[in-house]
Protein backbone atom coordinates (compact mmCIF):
# COMPACT_ATOMS: atom_id res chain seq x y z
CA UNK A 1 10.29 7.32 9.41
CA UNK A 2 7.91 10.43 8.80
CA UNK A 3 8.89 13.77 8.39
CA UNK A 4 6.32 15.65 10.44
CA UNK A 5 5.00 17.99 7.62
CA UNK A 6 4.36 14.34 5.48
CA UNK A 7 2.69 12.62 9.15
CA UNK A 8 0.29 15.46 8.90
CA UNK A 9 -0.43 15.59 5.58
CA UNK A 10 -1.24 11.92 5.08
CA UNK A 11 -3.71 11.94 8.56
CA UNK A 12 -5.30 15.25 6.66
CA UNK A 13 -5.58 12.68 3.64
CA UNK A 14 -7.06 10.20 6.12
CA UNK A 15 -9.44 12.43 6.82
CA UNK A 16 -10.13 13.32 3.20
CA UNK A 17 -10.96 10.03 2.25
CA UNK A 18 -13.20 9.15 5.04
CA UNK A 19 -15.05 12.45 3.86
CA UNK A 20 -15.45 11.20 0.74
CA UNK A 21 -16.76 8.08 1.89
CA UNK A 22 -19.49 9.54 3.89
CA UNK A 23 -20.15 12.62 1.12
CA UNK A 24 -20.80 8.87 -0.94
CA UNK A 25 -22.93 7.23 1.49
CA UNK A 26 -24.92 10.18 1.97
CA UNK A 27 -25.91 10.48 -2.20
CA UNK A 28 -26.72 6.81 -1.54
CA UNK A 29 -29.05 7.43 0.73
CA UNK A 30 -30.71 10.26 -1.05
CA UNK A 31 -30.68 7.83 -4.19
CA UNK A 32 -32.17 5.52 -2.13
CA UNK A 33 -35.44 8.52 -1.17
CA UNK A 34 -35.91 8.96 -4.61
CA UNK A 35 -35.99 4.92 -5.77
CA UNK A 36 -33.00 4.39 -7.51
CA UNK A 37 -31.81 2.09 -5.93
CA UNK A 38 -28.60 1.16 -8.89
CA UNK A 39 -27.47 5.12 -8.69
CA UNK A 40 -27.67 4.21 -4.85
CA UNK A 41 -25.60 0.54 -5.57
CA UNK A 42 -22.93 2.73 -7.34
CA UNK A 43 -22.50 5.13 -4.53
CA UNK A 44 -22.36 2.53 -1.45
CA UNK A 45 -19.61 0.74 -3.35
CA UNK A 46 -17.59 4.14 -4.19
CA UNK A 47 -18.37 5.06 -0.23
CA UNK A 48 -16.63 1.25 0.27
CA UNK A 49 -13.84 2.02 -1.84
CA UNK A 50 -13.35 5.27 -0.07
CA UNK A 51 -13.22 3.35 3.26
CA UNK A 52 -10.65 1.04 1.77
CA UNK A 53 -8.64 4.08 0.63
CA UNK A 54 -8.34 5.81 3.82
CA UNK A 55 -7.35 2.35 5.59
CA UNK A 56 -4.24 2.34 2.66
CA UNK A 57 -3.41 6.12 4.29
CA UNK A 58 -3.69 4.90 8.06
CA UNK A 59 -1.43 1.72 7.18
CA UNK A 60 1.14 3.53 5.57
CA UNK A 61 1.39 6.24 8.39
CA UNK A 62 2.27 2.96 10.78
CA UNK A 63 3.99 1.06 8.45
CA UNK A 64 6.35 4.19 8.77
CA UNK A 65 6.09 4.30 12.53
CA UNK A 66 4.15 7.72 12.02
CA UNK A 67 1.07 8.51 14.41
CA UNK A 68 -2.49 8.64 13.07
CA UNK A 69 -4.29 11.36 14.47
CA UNK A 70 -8.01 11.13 13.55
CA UNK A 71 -9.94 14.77 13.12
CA UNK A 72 -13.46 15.70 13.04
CA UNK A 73 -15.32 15.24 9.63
CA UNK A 74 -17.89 17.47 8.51
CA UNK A 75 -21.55 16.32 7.89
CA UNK A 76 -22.04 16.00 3.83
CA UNK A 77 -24.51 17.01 1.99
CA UNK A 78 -28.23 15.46 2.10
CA UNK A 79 -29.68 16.76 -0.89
CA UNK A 80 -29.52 17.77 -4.97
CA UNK A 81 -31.53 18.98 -7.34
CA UNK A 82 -30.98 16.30 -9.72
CA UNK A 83 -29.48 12.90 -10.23
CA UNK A 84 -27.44 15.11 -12.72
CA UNK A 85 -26.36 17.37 -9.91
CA UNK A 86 -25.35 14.88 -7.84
CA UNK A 87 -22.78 13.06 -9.89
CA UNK A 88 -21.88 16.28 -11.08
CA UNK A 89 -20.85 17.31 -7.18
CA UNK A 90 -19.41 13.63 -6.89
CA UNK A 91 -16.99 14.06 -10.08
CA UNK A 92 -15.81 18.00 -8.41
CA UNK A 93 -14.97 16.36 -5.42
CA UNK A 94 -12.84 13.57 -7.73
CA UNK A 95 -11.15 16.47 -8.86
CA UNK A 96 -10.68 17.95 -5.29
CA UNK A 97 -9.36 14.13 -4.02
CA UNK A 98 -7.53 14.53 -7.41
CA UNK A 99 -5.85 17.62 -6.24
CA UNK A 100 -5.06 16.82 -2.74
CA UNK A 101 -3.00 13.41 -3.88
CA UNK A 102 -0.98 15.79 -6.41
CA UNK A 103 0.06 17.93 -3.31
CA UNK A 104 1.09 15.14 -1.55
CA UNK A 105 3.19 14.20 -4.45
CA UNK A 106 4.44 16.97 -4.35
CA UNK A 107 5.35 17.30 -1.25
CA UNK A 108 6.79 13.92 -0.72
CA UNK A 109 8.92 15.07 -3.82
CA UNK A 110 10.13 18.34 -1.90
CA UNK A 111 11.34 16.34 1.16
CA UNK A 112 12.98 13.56 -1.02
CA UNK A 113 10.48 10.67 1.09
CA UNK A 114 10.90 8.66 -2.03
CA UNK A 115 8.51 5.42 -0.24
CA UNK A 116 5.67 7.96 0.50
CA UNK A 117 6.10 8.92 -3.22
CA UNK A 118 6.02 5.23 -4.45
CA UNK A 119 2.86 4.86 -2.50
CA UNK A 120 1.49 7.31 -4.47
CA UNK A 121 1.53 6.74 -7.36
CA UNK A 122 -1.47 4.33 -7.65
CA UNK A 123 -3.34 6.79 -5.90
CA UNK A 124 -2.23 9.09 -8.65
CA UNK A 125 -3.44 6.04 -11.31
CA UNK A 126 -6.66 5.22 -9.24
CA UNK A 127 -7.64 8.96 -9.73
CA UNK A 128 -7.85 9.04 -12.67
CA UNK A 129 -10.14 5.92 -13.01
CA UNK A 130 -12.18 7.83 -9.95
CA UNK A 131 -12.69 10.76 -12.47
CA UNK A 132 -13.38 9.36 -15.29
CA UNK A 133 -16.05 6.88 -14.03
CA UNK A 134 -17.71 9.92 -12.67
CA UNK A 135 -17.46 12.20 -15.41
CA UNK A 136 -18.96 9.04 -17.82
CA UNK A 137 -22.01 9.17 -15.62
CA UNK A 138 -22.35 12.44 -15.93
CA UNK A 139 -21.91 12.68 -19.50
CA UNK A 140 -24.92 10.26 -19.91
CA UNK A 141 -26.76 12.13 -17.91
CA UNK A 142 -26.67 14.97 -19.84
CA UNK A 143 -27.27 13.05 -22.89
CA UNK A 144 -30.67 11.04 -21.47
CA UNK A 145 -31.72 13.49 -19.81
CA UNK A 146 -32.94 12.82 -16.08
CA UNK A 147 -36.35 11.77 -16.92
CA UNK A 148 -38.08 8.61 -18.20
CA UNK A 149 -36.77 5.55 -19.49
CA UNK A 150 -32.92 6.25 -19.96
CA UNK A 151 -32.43 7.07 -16.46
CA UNK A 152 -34.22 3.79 -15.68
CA UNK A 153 -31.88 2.11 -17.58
CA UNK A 154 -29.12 3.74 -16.48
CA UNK A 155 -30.30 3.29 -12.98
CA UNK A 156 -30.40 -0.85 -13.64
CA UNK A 157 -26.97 -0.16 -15.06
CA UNK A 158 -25.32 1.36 -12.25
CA UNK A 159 -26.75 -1.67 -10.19
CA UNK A 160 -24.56 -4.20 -11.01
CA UNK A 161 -21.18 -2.28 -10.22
CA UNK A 162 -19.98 -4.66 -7.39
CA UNK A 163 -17.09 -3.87 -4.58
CA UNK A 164 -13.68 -4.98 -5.37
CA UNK A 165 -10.98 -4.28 -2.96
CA UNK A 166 -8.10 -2.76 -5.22
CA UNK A 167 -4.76 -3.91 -4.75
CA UNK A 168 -2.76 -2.47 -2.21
CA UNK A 169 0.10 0.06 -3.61
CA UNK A 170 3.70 -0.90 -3.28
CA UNK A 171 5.97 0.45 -0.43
């Protein structure tokens, strides 16, 4: 079972990844506005994995016969300044996500909930794949500049990232 401080926790992380999934979803749609549609591609599929990432949370809370209480989300964003800006707000909040599974690390470290610590560690791993695929973006970004033919190539670049469910962590 759940220690209560670890229940909460993990539905605040819940609700941290379903964020993130809609902060995604909205950059897709503002990709989307200004015709690019593979920048868009790359952030439906990150909103996706997000999706898949909060289901992992919601499991696990059962799994230990915790309760999943669901809270309100916040409306994201709806629009940068750049295509630059934008993955440049997508890789902070990487770091934020980033920052959040350390604490619950942490935490589950603290209490000595050695299965809620097992589970994770991929999220520990998968973060940082989620900031480094960001930060790459961005870094090409800055190096094409947001204008003419290297973003269009870019753009056609980031359209054939496809969805893959990741494998589920180990309890």
């Amino acid at each position: 079972m759940l220690k209560d401080d670890v229940e909460r926790e993990l539905n605040v992380q819940i609700g941290e990844e379903t964020a993130s999934a809609w902060l995604y979803l909205s950059m897709a749609a503002w990709f989307e506005s200004m015709n690019l549609p593979g920048f868009a591609n790359w952030m439906f599929v990150q909103a996706q994995e997000e999706l898949v990432h909060a289901r992992m949370f919601y499991d696990f809370v059962h799994e230990r016969r915790g309760r999943v209480i669901l809270g309100a989300i916040a409306a994201p964003p709806t629009e940068w300044a750049s295509p630059l800006e934008a993955f440049e707000a997508a890789f902070a909040h990487e770091v934020h996500i980033t920052e959040r599974i350390h604490f619950l690390t942490g935490l589950a470290d603290r209490v000595a909930d050695y299965p809620t610590r097992v589970f994770l560690h991929w999220f520990v791993t998968e973060q940082v794949e989620e900031e480094a695929s960001a930060d790459e973006i961005v870094q090409k970004l800055r190096m094409l500049g947001e204008t003419g033919s290297g973003l269009f190539m870019l753009d056609r670049e980031l359209g054939t990232r496809v969805f893959t469910p990741p494998a589920a962590p180990a309890t």
